[in-house]
N, C-alpha and C. Protein backbone atom coordinates (compact mmCIF):
# COMPACT_ATOMS: atom_id res chain seq x y z
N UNK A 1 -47.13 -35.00 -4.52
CA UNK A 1 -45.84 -34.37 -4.68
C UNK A 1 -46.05 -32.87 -4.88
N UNK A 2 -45.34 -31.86 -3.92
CA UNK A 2 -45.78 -30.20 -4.08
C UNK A 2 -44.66 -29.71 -5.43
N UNK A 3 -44.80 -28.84 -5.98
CA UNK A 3 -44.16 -28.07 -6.67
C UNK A 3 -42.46 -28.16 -6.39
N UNK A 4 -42.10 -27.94 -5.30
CA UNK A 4 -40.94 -27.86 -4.88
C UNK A 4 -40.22 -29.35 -4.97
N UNK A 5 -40.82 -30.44 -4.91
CA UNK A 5 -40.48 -31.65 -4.91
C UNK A 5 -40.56 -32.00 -6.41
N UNK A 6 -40.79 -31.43 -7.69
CA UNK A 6 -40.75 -31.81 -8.32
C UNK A 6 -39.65 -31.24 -9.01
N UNK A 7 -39.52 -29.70 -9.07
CA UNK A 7 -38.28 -29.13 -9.08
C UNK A 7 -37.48 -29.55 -8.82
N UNK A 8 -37.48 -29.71 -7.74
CA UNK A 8 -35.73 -30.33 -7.13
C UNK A 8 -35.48 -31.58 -7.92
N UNK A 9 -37.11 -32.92 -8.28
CA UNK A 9 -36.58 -33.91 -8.70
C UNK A 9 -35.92 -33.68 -10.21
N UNK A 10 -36.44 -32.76 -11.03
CA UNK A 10 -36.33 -32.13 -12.30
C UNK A 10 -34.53 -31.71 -12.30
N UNK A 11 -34.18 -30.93 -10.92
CA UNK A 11 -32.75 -29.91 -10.81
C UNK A 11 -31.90 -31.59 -10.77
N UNK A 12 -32.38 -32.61 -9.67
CA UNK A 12 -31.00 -33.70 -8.95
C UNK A 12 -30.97 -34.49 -10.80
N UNK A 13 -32.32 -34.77 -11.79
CA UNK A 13 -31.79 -35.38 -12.72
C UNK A 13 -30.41 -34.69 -13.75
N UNK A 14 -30.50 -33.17 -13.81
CA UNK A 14 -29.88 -32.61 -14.35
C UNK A 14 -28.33 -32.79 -13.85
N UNK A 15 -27.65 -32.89 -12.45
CA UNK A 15 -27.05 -32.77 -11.77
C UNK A 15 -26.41 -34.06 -11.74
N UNK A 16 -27.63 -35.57 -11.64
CA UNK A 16 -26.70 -36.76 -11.75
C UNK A 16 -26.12 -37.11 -13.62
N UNK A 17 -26.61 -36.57 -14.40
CA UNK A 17 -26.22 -36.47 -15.68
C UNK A 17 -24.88 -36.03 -15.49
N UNK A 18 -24.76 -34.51 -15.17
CA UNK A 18 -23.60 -34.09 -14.77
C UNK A 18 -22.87 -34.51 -14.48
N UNK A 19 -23.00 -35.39 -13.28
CA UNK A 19 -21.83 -36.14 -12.57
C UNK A 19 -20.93 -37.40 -13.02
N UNK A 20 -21.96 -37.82 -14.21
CA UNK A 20 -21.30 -38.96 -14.61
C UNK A 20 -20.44 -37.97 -15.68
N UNK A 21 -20.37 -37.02 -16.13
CA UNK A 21 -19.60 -36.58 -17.30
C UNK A 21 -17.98 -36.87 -16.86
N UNK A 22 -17.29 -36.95 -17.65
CA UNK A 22 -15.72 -37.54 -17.44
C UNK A 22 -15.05 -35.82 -16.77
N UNK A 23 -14.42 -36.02 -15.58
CA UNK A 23 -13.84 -34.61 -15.10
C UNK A 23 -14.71 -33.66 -13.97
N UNK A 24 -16.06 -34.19 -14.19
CA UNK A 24 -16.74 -33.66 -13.31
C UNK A 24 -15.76 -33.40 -11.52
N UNK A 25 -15.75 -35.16 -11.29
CA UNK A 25 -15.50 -36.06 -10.30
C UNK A 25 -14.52 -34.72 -9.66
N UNK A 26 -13.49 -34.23 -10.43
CA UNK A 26 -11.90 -33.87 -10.60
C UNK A 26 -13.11 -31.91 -9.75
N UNK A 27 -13.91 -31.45 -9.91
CA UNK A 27 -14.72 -30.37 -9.79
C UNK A 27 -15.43 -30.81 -8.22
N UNK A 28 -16.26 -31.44 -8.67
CA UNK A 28 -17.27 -31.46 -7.57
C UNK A 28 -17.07 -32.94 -6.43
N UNK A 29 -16.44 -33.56 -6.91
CA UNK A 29 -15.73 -34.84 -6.18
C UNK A 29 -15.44 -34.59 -4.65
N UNK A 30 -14.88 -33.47 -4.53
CA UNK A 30 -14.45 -33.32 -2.99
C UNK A 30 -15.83 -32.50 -2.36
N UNK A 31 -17.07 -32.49 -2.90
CA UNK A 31 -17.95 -31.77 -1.95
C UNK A 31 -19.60 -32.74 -2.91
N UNK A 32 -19.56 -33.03 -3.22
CA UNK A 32 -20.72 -33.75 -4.36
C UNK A 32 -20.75 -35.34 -3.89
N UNK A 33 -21.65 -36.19 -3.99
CA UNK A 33 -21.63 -37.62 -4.30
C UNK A 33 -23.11 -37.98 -4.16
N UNK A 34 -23.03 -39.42 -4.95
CA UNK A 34 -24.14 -39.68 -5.20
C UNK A 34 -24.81 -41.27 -3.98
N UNK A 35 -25.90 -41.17 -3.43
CA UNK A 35 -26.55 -41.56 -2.24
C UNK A 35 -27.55 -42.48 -3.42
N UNK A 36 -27.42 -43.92 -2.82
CA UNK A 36 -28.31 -44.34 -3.52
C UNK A 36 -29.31 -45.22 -1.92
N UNK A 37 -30.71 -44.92 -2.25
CA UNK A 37 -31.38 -45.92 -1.08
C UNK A 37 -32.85 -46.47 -1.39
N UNK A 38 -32.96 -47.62 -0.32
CA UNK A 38 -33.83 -48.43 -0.96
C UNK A 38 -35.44 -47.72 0.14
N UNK A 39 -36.29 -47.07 -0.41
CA UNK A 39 -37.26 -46.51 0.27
C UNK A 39 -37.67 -47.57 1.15
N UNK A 40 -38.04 -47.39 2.50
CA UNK A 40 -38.91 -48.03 3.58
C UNK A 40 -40.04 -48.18 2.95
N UNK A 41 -40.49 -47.69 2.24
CA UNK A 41 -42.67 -47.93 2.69
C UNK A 41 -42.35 -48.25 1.06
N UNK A 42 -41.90 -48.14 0.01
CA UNK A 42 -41.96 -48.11 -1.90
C UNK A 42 -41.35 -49.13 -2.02
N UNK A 43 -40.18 -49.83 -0.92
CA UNK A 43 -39.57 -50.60 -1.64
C UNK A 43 -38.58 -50.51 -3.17
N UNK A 44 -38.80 -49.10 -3.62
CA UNK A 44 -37.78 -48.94 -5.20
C UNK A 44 -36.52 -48.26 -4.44
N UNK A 45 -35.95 -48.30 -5.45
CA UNK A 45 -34.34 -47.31 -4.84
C UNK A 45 -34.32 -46.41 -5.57
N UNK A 46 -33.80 -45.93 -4.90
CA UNK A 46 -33.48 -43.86 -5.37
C UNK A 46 -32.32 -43.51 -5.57
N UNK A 47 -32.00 -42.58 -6.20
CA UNK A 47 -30.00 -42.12 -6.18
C UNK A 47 -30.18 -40.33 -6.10
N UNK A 48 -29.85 -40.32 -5.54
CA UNK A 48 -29.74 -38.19 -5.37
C UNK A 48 -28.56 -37.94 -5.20
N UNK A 49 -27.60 -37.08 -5.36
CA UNK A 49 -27.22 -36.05 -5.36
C UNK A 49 -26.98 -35.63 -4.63
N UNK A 50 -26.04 -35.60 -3.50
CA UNK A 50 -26.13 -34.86 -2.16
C UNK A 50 -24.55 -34.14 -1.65
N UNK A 51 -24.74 -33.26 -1.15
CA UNK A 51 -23.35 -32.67 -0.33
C UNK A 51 -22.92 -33.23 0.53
N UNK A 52 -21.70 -33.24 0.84
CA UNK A 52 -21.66 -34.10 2.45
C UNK A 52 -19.61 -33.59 2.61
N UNK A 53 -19.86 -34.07 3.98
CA UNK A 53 -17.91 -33.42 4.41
C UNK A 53 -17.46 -34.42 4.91
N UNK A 54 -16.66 -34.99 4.86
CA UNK A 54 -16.30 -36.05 5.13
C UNK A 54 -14.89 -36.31 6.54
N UNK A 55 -15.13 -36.91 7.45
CA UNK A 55 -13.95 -37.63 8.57
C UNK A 55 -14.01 -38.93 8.52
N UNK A 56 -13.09 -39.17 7.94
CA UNK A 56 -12.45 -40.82 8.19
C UNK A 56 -13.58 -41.38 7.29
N UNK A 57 -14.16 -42.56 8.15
CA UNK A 57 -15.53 -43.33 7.00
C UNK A 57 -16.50 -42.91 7.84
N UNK A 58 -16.71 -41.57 8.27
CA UNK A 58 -17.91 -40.68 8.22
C UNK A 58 -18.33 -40.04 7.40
N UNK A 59 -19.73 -39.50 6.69
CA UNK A 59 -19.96 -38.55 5.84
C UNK A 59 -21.39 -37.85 6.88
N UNK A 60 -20.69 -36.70 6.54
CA UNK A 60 -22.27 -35.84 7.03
C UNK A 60 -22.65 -35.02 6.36
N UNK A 61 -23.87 -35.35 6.24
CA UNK A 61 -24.99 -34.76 4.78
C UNK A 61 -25.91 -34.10 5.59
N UNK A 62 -25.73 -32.68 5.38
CA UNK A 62 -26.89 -31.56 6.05
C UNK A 62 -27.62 -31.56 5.01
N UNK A 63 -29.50 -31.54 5.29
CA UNK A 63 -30.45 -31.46 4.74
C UNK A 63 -30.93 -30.05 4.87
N UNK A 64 -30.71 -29.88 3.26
CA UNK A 64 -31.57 -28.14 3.45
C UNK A 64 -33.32 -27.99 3.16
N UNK A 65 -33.89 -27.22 3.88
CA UNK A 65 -35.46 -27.09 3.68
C UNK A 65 -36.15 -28.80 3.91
N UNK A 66 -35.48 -29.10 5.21
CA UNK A 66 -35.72 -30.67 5.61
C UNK A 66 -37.44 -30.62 5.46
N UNK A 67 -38.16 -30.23 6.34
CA UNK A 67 -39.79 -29.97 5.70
C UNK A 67 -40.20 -30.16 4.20
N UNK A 68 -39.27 -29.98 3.74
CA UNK A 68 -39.95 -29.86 2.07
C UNK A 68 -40.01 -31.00 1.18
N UNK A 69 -38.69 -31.94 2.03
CA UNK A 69 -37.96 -32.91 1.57
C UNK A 69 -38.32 -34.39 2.33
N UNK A 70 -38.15 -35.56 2.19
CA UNK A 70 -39.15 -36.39 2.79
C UNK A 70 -37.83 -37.99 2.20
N UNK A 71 -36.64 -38.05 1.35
CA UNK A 71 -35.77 -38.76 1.48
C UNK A 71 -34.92 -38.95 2.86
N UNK A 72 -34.56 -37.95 3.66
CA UNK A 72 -33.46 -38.54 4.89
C UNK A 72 -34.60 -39.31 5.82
N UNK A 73 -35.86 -39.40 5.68
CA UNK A 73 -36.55 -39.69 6.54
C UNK A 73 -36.65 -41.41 6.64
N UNK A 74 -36.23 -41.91 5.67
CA UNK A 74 -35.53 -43.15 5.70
C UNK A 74 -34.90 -43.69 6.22
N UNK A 75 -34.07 -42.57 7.21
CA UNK A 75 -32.88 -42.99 8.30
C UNK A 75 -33.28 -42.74 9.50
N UNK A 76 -34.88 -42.57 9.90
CA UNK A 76 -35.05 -42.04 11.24
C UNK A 76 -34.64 -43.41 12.18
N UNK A 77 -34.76 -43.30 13.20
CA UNK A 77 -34.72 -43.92 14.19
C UNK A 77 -33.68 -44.70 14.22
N UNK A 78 -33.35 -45.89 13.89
CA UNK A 78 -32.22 -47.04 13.43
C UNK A 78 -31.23 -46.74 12.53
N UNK A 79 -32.12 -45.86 11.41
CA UNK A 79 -31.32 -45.73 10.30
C UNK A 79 -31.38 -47.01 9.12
N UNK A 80 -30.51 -46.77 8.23
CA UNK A 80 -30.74 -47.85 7.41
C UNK A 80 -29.67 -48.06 6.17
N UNK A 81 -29.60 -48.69 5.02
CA UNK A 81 -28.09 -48.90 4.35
C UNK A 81 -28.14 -48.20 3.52
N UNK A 82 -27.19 -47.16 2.92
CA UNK A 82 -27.08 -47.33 1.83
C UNK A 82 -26.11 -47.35 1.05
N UNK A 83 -25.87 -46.89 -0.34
CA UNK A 83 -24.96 -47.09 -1.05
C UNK A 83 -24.44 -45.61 -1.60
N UNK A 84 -23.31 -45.27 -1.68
CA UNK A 84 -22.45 -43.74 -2.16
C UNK A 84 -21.24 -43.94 -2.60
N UNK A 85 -21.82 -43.04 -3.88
CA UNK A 85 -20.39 -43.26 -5.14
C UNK A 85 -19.52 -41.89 -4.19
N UNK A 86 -18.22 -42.38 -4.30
CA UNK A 86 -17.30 -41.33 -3.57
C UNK A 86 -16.23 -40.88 -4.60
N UNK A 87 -15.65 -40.59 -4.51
CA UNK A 87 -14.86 -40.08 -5.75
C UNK A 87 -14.67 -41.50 -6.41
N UNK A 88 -15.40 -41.79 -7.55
CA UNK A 88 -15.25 -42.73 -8.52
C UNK A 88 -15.74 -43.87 -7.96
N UNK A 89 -15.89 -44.57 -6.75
CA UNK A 89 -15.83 -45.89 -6.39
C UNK A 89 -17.33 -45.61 -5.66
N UNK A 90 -18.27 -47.04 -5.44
CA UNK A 90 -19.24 -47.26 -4.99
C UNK A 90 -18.89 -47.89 -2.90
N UNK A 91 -19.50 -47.31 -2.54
CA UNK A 91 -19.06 -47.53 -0.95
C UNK A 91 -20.65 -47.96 -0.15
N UNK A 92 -20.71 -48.75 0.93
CA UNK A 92 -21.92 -49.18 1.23
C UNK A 92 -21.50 -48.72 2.83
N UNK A 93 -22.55 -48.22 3.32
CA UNK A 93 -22.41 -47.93 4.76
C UNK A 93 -24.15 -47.58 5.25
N UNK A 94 -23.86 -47.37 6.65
CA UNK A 94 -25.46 -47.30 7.25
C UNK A 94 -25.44 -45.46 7.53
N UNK A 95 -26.78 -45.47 7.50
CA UNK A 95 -27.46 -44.03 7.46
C UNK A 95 -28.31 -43.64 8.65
N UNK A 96 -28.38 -42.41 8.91
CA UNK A 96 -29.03 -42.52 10.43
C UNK A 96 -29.32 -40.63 10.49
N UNK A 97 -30.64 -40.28 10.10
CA UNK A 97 -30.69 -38.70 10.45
C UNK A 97 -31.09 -38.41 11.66
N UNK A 98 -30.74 -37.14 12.24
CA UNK A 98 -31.06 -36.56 13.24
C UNK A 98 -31.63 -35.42 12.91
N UNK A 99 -33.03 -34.95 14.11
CA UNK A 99 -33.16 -33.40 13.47
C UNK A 99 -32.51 -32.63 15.13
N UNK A 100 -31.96 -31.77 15.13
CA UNK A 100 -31.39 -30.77 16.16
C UNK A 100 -32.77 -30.04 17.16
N UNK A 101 -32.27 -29.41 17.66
CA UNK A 101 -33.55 -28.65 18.56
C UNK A 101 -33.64 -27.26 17.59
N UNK A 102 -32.86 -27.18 16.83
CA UNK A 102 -33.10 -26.14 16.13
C UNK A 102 -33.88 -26.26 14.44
N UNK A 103 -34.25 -27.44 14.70
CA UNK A 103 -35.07 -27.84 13.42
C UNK A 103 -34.04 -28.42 12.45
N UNK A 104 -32.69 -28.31 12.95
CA UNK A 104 -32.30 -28.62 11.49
C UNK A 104 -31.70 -30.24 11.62
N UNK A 105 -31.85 -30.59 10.29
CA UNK A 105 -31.65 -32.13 9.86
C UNK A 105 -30.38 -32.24 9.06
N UNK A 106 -29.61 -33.83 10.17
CA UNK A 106 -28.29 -33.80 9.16
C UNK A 106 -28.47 -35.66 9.00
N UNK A 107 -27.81 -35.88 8.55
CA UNK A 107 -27.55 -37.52 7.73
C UNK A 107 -26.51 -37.83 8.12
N UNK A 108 -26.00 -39.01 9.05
CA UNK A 108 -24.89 -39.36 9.62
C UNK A 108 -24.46 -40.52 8.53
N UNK A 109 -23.88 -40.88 7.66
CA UNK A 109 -23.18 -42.20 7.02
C UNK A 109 -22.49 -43.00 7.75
N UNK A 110 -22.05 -43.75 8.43
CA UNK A 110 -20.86 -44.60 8.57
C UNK A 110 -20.63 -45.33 7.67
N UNK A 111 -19.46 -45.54 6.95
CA UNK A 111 -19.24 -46.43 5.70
C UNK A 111 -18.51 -47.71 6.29
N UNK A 112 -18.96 -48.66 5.48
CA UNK A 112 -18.32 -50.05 6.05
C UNK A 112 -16.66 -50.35 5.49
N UNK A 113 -16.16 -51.17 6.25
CA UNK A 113 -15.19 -51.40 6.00
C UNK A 113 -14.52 -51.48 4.42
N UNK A 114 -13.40 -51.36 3.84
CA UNK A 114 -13.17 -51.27 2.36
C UNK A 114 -12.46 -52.86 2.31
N UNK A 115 -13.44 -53.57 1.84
CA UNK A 115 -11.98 -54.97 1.90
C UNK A 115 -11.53 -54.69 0.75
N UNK A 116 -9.89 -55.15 0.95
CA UNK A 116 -9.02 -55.13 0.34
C UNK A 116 -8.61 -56.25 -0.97
């Protein structure tokens, strides 16, 4: 793990603390949520912290300093499931990154249906 990966893991604990605080949601709710996934090769699950913009039951999560970072890589090829708290509620949908010709890496969500 480099320096930078530990930071960041050090900054996302500070940040999911945050998020659970009561009112946060009401702040960072419309641009914040939390990504939970089950690693390919570790088998444990993870929860981060991530930005994302949302259409319909799409979310797209741009990865910044994708090189540095080694979580969206979970979604190469097929992609894979996971789970995202959205404003207040837990939502399960599949994951799928792309990197651009310009190096840069985004995270496609499709969220599954909401039964009623």
């Amino acid at each position: 793990m480099n320096t930078f990966q530990k930071v960041a893991g050090a900054v996302n604990k500070v940040v999911v603390a945050a998020m659970k605080a009561p009112g946060v949601d009401k702040v960072a709710g419309g641009s914040m949520l939390m990504l939970t996934y089950t690693g390919r090769k570790s088998g444990k699950t993870f929860s981060l912290p991530v930005s994302y913009k949302q259409r319909g039951d799409e979310l797209l999560i741009g990865v910044a300093l994708p090189d540095k970072k080694n979580w969206w890589r979970n979604f190469s090829g097929e992609g894979g499931p996971v789970t995202v708290t959205l404003h207040g509620a837990e939502r399960t949908g599949h994951a799928v990154s792309r990197r651009n010709d310009r190096g840069q890496v985004s995270v496609k969500v499709t969220l599954d249906a909401q039964i009623a």
